[in-house]
Protein backbone atom coordinates (compact mmCIF):
# COMPACT_ATOMS: atom_id res chain seq x y z
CA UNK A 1 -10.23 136.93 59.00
CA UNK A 2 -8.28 133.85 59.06
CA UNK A 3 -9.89 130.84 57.16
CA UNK A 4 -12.26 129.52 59.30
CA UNK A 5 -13.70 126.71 57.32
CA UNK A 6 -10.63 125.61 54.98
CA UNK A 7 -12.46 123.03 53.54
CA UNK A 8 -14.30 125.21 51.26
CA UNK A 9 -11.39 126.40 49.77
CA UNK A 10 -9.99 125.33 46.99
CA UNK A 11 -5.88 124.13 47.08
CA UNK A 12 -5.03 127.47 44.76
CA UNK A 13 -6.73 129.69 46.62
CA UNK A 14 -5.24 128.36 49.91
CA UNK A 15 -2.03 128.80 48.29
CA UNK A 16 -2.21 132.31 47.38
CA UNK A 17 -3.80 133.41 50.30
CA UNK A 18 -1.40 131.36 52.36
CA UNK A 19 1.46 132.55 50.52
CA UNK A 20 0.13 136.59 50.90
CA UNK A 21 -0.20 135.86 54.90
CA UNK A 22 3.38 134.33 54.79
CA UNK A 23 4.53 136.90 53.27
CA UNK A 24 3.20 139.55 55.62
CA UNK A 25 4.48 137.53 58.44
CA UNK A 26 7.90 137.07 56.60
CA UNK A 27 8.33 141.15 55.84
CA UNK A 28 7.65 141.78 59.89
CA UNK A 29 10.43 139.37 60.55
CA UNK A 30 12.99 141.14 57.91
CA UNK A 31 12.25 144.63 59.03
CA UNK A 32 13.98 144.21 62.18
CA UNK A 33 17.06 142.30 60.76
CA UNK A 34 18.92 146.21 60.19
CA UNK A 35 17.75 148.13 63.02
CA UNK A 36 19.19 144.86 64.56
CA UNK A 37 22.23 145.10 63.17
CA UNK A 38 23.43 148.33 63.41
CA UNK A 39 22.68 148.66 66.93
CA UNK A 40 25.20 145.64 67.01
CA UNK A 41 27.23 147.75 65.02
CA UNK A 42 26.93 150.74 67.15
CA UNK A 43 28.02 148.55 70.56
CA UNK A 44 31.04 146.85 68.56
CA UNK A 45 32.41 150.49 67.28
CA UNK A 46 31.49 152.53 70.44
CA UNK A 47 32.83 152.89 73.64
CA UNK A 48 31.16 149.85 75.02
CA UNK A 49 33.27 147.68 73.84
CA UNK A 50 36.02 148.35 75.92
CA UNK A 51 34.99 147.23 79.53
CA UNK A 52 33.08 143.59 77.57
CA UNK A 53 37.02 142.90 76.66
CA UNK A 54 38.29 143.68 79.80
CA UNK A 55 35.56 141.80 81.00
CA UNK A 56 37.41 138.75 79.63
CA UNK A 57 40.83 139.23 81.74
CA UNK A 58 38.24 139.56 84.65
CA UNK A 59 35.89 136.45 84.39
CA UNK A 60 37.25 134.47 81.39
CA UNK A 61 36.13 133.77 78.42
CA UNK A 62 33.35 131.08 79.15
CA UNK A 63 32.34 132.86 81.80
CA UNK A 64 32.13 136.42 79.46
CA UNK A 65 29.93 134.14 77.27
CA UNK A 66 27.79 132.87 79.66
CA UNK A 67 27.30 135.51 81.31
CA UNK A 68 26.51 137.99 78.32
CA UNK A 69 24.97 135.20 76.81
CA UNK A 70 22.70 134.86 80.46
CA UNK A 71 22.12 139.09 80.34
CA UNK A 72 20.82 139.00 76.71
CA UNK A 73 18.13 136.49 77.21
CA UNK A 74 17.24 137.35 80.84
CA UNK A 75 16.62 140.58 79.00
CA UNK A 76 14.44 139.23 75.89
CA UNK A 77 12.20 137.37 77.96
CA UNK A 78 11.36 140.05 80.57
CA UNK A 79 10.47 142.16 77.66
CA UNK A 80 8.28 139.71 76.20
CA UNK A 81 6.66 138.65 79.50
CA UNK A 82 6.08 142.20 80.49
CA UNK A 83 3.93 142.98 77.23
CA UNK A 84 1.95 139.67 77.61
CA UNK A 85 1.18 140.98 81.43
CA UNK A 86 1.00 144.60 80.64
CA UNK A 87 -1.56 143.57 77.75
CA UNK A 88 -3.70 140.59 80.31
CA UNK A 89 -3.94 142.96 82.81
CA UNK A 90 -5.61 146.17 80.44
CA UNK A 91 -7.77 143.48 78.48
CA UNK A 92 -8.83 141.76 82.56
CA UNK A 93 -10.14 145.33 83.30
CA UNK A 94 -12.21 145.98 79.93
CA UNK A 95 -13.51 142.98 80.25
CA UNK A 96 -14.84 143.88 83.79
CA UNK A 97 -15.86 146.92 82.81
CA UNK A 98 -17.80 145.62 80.06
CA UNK A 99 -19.45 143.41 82.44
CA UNK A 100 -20.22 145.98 84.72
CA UNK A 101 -22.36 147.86 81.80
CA UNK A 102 -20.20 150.98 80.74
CA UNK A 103 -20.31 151.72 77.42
CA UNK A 104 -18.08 151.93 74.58
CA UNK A 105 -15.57 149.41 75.82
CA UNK A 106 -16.57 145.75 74.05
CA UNK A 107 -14.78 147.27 70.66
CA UNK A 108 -11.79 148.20 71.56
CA UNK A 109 -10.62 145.23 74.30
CA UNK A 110 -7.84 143.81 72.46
CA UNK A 111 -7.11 146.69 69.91
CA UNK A 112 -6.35 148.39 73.13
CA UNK A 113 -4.64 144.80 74.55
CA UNK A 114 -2.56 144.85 71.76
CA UNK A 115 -1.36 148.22 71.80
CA UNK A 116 -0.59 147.73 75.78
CA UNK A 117 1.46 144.58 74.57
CA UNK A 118 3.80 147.08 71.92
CA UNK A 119 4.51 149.60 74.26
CA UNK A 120 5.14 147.62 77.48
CA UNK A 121 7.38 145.14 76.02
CA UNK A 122 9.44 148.32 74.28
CA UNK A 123 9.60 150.06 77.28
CA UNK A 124 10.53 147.19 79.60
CA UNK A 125 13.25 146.46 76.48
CA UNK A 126 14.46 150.05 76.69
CA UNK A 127 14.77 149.89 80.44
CA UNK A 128 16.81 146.97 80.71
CA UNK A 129 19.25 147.71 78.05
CA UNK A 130 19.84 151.41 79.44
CA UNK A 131 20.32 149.51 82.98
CA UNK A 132 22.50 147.25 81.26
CA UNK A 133 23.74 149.96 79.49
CA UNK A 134 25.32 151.96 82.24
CA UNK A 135 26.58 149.22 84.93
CA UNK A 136 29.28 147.85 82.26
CA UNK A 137 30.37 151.72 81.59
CA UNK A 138 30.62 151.98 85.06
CA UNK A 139 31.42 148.93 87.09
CA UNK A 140 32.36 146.39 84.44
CA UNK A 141 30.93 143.15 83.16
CA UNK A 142 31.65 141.85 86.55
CA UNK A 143 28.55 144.15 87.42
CA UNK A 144 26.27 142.29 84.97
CA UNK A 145 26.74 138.82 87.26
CA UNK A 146 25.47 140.56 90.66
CA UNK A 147 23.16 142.60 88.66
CA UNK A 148 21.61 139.18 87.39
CA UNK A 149 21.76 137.51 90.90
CA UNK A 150 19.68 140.30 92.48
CA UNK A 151 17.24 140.32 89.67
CA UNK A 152 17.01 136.51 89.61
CA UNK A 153 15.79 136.58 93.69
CA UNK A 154 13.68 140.06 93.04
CA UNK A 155 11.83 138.17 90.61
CA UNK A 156 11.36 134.55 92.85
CA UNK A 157 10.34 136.80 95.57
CA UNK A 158 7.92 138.82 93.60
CA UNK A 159 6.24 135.54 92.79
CA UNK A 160 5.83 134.43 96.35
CA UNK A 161 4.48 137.37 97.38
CA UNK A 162 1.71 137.58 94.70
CA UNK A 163 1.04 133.72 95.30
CA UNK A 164 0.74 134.15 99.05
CA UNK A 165 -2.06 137.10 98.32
CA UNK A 166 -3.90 135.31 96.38
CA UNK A 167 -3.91 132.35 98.23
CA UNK A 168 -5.36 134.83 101.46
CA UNK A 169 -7.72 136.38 99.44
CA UNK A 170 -8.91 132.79 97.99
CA UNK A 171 -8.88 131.87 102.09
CA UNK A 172 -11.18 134.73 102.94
CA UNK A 173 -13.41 134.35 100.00
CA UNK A 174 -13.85 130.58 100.41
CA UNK A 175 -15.00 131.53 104.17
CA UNK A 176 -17.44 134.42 103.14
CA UNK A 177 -18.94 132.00 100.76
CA UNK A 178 -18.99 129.40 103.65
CA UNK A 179 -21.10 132.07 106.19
CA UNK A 180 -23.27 132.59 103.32
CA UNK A 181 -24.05 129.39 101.82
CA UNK A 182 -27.30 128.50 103.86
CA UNK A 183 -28.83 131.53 103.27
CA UNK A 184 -28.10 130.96 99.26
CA UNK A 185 -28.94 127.50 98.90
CA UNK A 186 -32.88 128.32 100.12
CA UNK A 187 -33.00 131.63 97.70
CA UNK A 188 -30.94 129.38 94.80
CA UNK A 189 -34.10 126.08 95.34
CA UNK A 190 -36.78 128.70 95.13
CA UNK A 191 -35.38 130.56 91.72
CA UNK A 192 -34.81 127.18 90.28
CA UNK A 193 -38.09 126.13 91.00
CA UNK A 194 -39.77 129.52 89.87
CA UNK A 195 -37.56 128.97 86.62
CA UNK A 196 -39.07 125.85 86.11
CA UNK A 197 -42.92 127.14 87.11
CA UNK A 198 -42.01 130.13 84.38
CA UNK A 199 -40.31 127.36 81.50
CA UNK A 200 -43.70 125.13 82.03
CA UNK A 201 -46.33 128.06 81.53
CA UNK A 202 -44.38 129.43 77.96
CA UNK A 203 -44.74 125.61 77.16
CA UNK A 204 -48.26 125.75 77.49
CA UNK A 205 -49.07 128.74 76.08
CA UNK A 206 -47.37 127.84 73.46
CA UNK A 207 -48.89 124.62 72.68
CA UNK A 208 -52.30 126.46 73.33
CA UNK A 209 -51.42 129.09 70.79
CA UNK A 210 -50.07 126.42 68.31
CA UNK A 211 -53.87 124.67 69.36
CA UNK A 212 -55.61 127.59 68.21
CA UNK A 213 -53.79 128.70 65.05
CA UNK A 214 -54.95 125.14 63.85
CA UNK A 215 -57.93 125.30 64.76
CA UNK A 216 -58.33 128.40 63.15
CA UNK A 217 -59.20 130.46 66.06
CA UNK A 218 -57.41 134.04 66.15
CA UNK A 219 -56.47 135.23 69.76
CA UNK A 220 -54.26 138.02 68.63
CA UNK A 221 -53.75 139.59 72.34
CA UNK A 222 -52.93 136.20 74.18
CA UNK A 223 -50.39 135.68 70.71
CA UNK A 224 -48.85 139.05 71.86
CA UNK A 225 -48.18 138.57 75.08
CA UNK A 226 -46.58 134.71 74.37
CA UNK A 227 -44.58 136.41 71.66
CA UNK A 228 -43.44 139.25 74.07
CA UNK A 229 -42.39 137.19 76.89
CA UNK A 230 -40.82 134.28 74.56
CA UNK A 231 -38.32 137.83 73.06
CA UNK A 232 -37.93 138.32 76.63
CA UNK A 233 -36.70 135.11 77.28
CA UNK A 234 -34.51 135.08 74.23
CA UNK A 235 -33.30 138.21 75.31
CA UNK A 236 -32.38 136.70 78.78
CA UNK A 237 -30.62 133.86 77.29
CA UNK A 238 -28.61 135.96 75.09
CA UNK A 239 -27.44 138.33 77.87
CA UNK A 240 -26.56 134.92 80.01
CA UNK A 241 -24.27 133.33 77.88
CA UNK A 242 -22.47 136.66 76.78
CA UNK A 243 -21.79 136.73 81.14
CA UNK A 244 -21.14 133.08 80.57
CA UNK A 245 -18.26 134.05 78.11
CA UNK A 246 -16.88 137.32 79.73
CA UNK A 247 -16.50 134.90 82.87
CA UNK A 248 -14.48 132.59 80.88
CA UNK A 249 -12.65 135.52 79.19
CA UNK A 250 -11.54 136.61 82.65
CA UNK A 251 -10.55 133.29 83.68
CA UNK A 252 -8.28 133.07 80.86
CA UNK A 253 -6.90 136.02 81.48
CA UNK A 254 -6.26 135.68 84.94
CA UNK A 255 -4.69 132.11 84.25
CA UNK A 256 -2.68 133.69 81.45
CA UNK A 257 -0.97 136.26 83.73
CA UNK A 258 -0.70 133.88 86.77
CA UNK A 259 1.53 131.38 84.07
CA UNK A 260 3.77 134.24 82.90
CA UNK A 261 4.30 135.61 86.23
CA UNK A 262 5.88 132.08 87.01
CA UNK A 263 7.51 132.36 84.19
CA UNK A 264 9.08 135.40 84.58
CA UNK A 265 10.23 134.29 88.16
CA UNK A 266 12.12 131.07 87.29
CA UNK A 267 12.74 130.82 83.53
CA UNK A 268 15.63 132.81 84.45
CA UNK A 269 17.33 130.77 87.10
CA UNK A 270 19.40 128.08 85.19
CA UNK A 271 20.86 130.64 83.08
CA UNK A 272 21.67 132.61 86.44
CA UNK A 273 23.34 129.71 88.00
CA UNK A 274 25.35 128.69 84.83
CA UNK A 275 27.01 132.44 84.52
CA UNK A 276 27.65 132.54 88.50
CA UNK A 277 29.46 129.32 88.54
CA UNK A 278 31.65 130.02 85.21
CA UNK A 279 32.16 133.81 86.19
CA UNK A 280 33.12 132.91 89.66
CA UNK A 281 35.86 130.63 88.09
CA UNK A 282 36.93 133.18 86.49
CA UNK A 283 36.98 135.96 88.94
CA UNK A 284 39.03 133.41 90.78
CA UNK A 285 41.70 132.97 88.53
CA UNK A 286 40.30 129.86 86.20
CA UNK A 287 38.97 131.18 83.53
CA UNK A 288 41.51 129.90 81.18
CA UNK A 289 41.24 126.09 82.46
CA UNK A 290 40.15 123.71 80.73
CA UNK A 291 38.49 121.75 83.83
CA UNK A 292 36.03 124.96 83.80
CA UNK A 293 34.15 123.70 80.69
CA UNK A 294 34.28 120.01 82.09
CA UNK A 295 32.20 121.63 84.95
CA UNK A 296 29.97 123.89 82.91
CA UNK A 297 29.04 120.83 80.57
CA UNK A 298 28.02 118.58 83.51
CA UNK A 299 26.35 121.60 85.51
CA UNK A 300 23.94 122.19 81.93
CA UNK A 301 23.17 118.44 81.69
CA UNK A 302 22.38 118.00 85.49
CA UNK A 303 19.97 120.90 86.01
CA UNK A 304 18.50 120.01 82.65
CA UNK A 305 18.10 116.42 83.43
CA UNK A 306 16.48 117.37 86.55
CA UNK A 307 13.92 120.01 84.90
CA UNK A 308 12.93 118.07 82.02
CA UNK A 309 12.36 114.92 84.15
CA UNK A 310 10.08 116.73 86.65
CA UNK A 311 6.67 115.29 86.91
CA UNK A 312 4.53 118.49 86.11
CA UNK A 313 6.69 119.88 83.52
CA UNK A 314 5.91 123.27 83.35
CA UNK A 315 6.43 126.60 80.34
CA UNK A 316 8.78 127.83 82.37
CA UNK A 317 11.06 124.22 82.86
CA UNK A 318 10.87 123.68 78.85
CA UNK A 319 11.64 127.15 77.90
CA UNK A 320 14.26 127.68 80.18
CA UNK A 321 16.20 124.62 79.51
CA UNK A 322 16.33 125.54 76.38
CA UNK A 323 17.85 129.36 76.92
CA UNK A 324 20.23 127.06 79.33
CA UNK A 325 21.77 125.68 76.42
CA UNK A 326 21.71 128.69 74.20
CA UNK A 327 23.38 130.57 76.80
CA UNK A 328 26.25 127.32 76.60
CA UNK A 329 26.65 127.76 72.95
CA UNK A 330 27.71 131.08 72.89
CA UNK A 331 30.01 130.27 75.79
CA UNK A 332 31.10 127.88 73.42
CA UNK A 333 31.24 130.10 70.43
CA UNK A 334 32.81 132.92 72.80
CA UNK A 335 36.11 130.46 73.73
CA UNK A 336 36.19 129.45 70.14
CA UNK A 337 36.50 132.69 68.99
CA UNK A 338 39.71 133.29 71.00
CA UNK A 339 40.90 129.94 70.44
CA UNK A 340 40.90 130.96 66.31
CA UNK A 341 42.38 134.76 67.21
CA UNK A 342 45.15 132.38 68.88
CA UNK A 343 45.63 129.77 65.63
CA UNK A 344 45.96 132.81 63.43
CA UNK A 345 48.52 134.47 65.54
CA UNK A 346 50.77 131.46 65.43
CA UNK A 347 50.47 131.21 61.78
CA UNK A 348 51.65 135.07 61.45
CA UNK A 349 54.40 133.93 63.51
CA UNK A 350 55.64 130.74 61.52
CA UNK A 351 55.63 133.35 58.50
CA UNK A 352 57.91 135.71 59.96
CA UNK A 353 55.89 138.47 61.89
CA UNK A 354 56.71 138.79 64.94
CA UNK A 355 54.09 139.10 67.59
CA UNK A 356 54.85 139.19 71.80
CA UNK A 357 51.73 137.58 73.74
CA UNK A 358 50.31 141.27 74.76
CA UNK A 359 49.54 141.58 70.87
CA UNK A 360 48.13 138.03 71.00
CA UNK A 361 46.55 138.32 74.43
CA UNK A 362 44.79 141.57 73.50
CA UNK A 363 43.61 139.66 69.41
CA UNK A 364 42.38 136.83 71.35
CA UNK A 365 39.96 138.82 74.17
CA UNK A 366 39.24 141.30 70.87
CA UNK A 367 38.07 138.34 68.64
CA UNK A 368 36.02 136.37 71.93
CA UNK A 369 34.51 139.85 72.93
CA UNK A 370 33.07 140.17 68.70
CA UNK A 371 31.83 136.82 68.98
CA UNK A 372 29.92 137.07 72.35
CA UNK A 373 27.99 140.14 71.43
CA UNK A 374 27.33 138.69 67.74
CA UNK A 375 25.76 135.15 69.22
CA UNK A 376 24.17 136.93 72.39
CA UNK A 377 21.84 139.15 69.79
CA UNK A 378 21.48 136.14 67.92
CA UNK A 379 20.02 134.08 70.30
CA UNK A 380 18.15 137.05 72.11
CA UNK A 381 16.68 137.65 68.78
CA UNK A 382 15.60 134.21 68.45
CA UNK A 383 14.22 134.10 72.53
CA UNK A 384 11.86 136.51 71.69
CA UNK A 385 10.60 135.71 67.92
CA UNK A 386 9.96 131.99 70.19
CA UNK A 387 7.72 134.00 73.06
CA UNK A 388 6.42 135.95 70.19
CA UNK A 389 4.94 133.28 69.04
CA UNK A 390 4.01 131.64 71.65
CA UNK A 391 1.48 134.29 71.84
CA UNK A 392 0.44 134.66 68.45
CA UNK A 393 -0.39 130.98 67.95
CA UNK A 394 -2.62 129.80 69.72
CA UNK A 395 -5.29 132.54 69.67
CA UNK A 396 -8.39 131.96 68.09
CA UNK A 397 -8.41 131.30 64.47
CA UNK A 398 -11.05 133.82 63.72
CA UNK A 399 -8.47 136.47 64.97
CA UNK A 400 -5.29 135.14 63.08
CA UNK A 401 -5.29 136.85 59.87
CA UNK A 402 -6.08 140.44 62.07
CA UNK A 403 -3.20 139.46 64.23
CA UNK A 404 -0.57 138.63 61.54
CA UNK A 405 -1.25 142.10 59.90
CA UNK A 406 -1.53 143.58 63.56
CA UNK A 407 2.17 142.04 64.30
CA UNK A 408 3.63 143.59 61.06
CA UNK A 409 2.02 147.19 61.18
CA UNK A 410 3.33 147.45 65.19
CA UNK A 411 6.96 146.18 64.10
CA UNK A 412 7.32 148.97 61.76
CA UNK A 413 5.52 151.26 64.33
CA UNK A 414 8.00 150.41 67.23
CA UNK A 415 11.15 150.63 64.71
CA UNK A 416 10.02 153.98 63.56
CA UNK A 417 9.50 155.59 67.01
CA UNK A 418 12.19 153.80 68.71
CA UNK A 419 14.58 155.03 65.95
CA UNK A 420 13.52 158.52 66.22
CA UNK A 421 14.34 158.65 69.68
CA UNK A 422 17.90 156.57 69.58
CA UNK A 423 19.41 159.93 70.78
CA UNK A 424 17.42 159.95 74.08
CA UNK A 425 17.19 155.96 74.37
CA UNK A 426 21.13 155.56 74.11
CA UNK A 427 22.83 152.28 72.73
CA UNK A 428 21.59 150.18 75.22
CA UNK A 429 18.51 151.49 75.67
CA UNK A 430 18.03 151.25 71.62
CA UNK A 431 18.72 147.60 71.72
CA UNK A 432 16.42 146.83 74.66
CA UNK A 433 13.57 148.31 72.93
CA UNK A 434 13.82 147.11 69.48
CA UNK A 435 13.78 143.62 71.21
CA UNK A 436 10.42 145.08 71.23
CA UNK A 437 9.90 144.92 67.82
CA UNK A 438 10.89 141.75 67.36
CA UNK A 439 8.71 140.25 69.93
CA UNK A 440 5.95 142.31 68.02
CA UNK A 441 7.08 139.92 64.78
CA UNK A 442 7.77 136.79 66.33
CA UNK A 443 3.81 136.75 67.52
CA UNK A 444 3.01 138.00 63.74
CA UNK A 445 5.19 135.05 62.26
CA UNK A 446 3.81 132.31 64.82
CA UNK A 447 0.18 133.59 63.95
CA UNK A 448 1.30 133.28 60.86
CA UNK A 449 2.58 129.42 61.16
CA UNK A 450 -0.14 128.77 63.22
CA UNK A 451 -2.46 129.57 60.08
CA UNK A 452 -0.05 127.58 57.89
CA UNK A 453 -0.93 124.22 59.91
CA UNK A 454 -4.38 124.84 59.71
CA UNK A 455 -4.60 124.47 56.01
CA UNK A 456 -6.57 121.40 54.40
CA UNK A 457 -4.31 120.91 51.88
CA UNK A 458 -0.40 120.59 51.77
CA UNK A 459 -0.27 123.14 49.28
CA UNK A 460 -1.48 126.28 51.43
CA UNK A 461 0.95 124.85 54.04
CA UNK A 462 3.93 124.94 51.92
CA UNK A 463 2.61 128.45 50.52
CA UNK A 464 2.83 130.31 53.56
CA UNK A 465 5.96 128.70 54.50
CA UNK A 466 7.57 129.80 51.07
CA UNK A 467 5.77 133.02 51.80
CA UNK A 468 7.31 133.42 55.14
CA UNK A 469 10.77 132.63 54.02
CA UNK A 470 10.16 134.95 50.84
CA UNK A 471 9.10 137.93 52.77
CA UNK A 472 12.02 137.55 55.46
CA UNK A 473 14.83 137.26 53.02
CA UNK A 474 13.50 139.83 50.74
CA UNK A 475 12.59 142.98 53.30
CA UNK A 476 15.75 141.27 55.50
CA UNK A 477 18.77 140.00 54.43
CA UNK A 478 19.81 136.72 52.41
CA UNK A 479 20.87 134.65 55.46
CA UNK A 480 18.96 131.26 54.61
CA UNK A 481 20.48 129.67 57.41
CA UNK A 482 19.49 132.39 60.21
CA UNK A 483 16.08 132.57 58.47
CA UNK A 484 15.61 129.24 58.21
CA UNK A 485 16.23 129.01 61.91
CA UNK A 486 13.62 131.81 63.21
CA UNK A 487 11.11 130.29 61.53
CA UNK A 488 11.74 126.97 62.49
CA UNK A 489 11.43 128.42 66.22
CA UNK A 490 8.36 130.15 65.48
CA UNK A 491 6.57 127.22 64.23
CA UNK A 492 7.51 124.62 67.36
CA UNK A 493 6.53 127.94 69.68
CA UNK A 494 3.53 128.62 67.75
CA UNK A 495 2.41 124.83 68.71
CA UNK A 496 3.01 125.24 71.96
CA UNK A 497 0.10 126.47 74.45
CA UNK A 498 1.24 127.39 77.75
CA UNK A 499 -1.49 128.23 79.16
């Protein structure tokens, strides 16, 4: 278990034990960085390839980045959210069902939470990516943008309708209550009062029994029956406050799911309106202006400005801000790309090679194609290692060590299975379910942060950071900078609660 009471520890022992959690939480990050990688590999040698460059003669560059860029994410998240539902929803009815008596449940309610989490969020990942998947093979890129627009007002409408039920069922409960509540307030005066009448009479039987055992009188029936009825009460306490806590269990849970679900339904939209507006340029015949980017800078700041400045700044506001301007840099990175495929075609041509502008044209939507699939895993990567650990923060302390070793065991887990079926899953459907995986290490990593910052000493902080760094680079590969990066992510994610 994680270190409940740090204080007792002394700074070397917080140190190694930090750095061996690290570690753990550094080795689930670097596991995924191949799998990763040659899925990339697979989409930039296969036969997908072809319609995302043609996709550049159809919407532009900017708008190929934004909108692949816009797909990738909207694709991470759901993935994430749908395991964090998927899992709130099994551990809501265990819970229940624990409070309704049945047995064998109270051990297994977030083993089996957990699992639920792994599999949801890799089948949701799988299901995306072979949707993805097989609208570019057969309609284009141009596919992705309606594709995105329809799944954008799917999701808003899903919301509404779940937040209209709920607010009929809270309507119809708060009037059953009302019919009832003269009938309960007599029945509620008189068990308060024969709680009280009960509480007095162990008070005096105890003080009698007290009375006699110092007076050296020996009542050793009247003893029995106080004793029995005091267990009794104990007993009765006990079985209160576990209700007590199963109540506020479920109320966590519910408010847990009702966050995501809003999350789900509008973290996606500025991304959605960024790629319509710089794909419909493009589809238009701008895509190669330079006005465009004028317009996709100011559209980012506005809607950002407008989010971040709202008065009850919400998960959802914050998080998708910041996949707002993820989704501009690898617009940015996309145009840039083409921009260098065009710099080193002129300098072939001042050395003598000659090159006509279909052999440029076709380098140029090559090179921005590369660089839009590269930064769109990149950033997808990073989207969910952030939700990851979003979740693996801020659970309860007691939990974190169990979860960190939890993350890394159903990393390699997903990766194995999800490998063995690649032939089944397809391309797309592989890379939408080892987002799984990394979601699984993002919430080891921010469990493991999370466990970093509760250190009492600077040294098992800086252990388990070196540990997490360590483990990633070692099991991964030697990219400080990309490293260096995810776990930067996971610790300002790990800090962040929103429930």
């Amino acid at each position: 278990m994680a270190p409940p009471q740090p204080h007792t520890r002394s700074p070397v022992r917080e140190g190694v034990l930090g750095f061996i959690l690290g570690a753990v939480g550094g080795c689930a990050l670097g596991v995924t960085h191949s799998p990763v990688n040659q899925a990339m590999a697979e989409i930039i040698e296969g036969s997908l390839l072809k319609p995302i460059t043609a996709g550049v003669r159809t919407v532009g560059p900017l708008g190929l980045g934004t909108l692949l860029g816009a797909t990738a994410v909207t694709a991470a998240m759901t993935a994430a959210v749908a395991g964090v539902i998927g899992a709130a929803l099994v551990a809501l009815l265990l819970v229940r069902l624990k409070s309704s008596g049945v047995e064998g449940v109270g051990g297994c309610v977030w083993f089996t939470a957990g699992l639920v989490a792994a599999l949801s969020t890799t089948a949701c990942g799988a299901a995306v990516g072979f949707a993805v998947e097989h609208l570019t093979h057969g309609w284009g890129v141009a596919a992705l943008l309606w594709a995105l627009v329809v799944f954008t007002a799917l999701k808003m409408l899903v919301h509404v309708a779940v937040r209209l039920t709920c607010r009929e069922r809270d309507r119809g409960n708060v009037l059953q209550l009302g019919a009832r509540a003269d009938g309960r307030g007599r029945s509620s005066l008189e068990a308060m009062e024969a709680e009280k009448r009960e509480r007095v009479t162990v008070e005096i039987e105890h003080t009698i029994a007290t009375l006699e055992s110092s007076n050296g009188i020996e009542r050793p029936k009247h003893r029995t029956a106080w004793e029995t009825r005091w267990q009794e009460r104990e007993e009765m306490e006990t079985l209160k406050r576990e209700m007590v806590e199963q109540k506020v269990i479920q109320q966590r849970l519910t408010k847990v799911m009702a966050k995501y679900v809003e999350f789900l339904a509008f973290s996606g939209a500025p991304m959605t309106v960024t790629a319509v507006v710089t794909a419909s340029f493009g589809i238009f015949g701008y895509g190669d202006y330079r006005f465009v980017f004028v317009v996709l800078l100011a559209l980012v700041l506005c809607m950002a400005f407008v989010l971040m400045r709202s008065m009850h700044l919400n998960f959802w506001m914050f998080t998708g801000c910041m996949a707002m301007f993820a989704t501009f840099a690898i617009a940015v990175l996309t145009v840039h790309a083409g921009q260098e495929a065009a710099g080193m075609a002129v300098k072939m041509q001042q050395m003598g090679q000659k090159l006509n502008n279909e052999v440029i044209t076709a380098q140029m939507d090559h090179r921005s194609s590369l660089e839009a699939i590269a930064a769109s895993f990149f950033v997808s990567k990073v989207c969910q290692v952030g939700l990851g650990a979003t979740v693996g923060g801020p659970l309860n302390p007691k939990v974190l060590v169990k979860v960190i070793v939890g993350g890394c065991v159903a990393t390699v887990a997903i990766i194995s299975i999800v490998e063995g079926s690649s032939v089944v899953l397809g391309v797309g459907g592989l890379t939408g379910a080892l987002l799984g995986a990394v979601g699984a290490s993002g919430v080891s990593l921010g469990a493991a942060a999370a466990v970093a910052v509760q250190w009492s000493s600077w040294v098992g902080t800086m252990s388990t950071t070196a540990g997490m760094f360590l483990g990633a680079l070692a099991v991964g590969k030697w990219n400080i900078v990309n490293t260096a990066i995810y776990v930067l992510v996971a610790y300002i994610f790990a800090m962040i609660n929103p429930y």
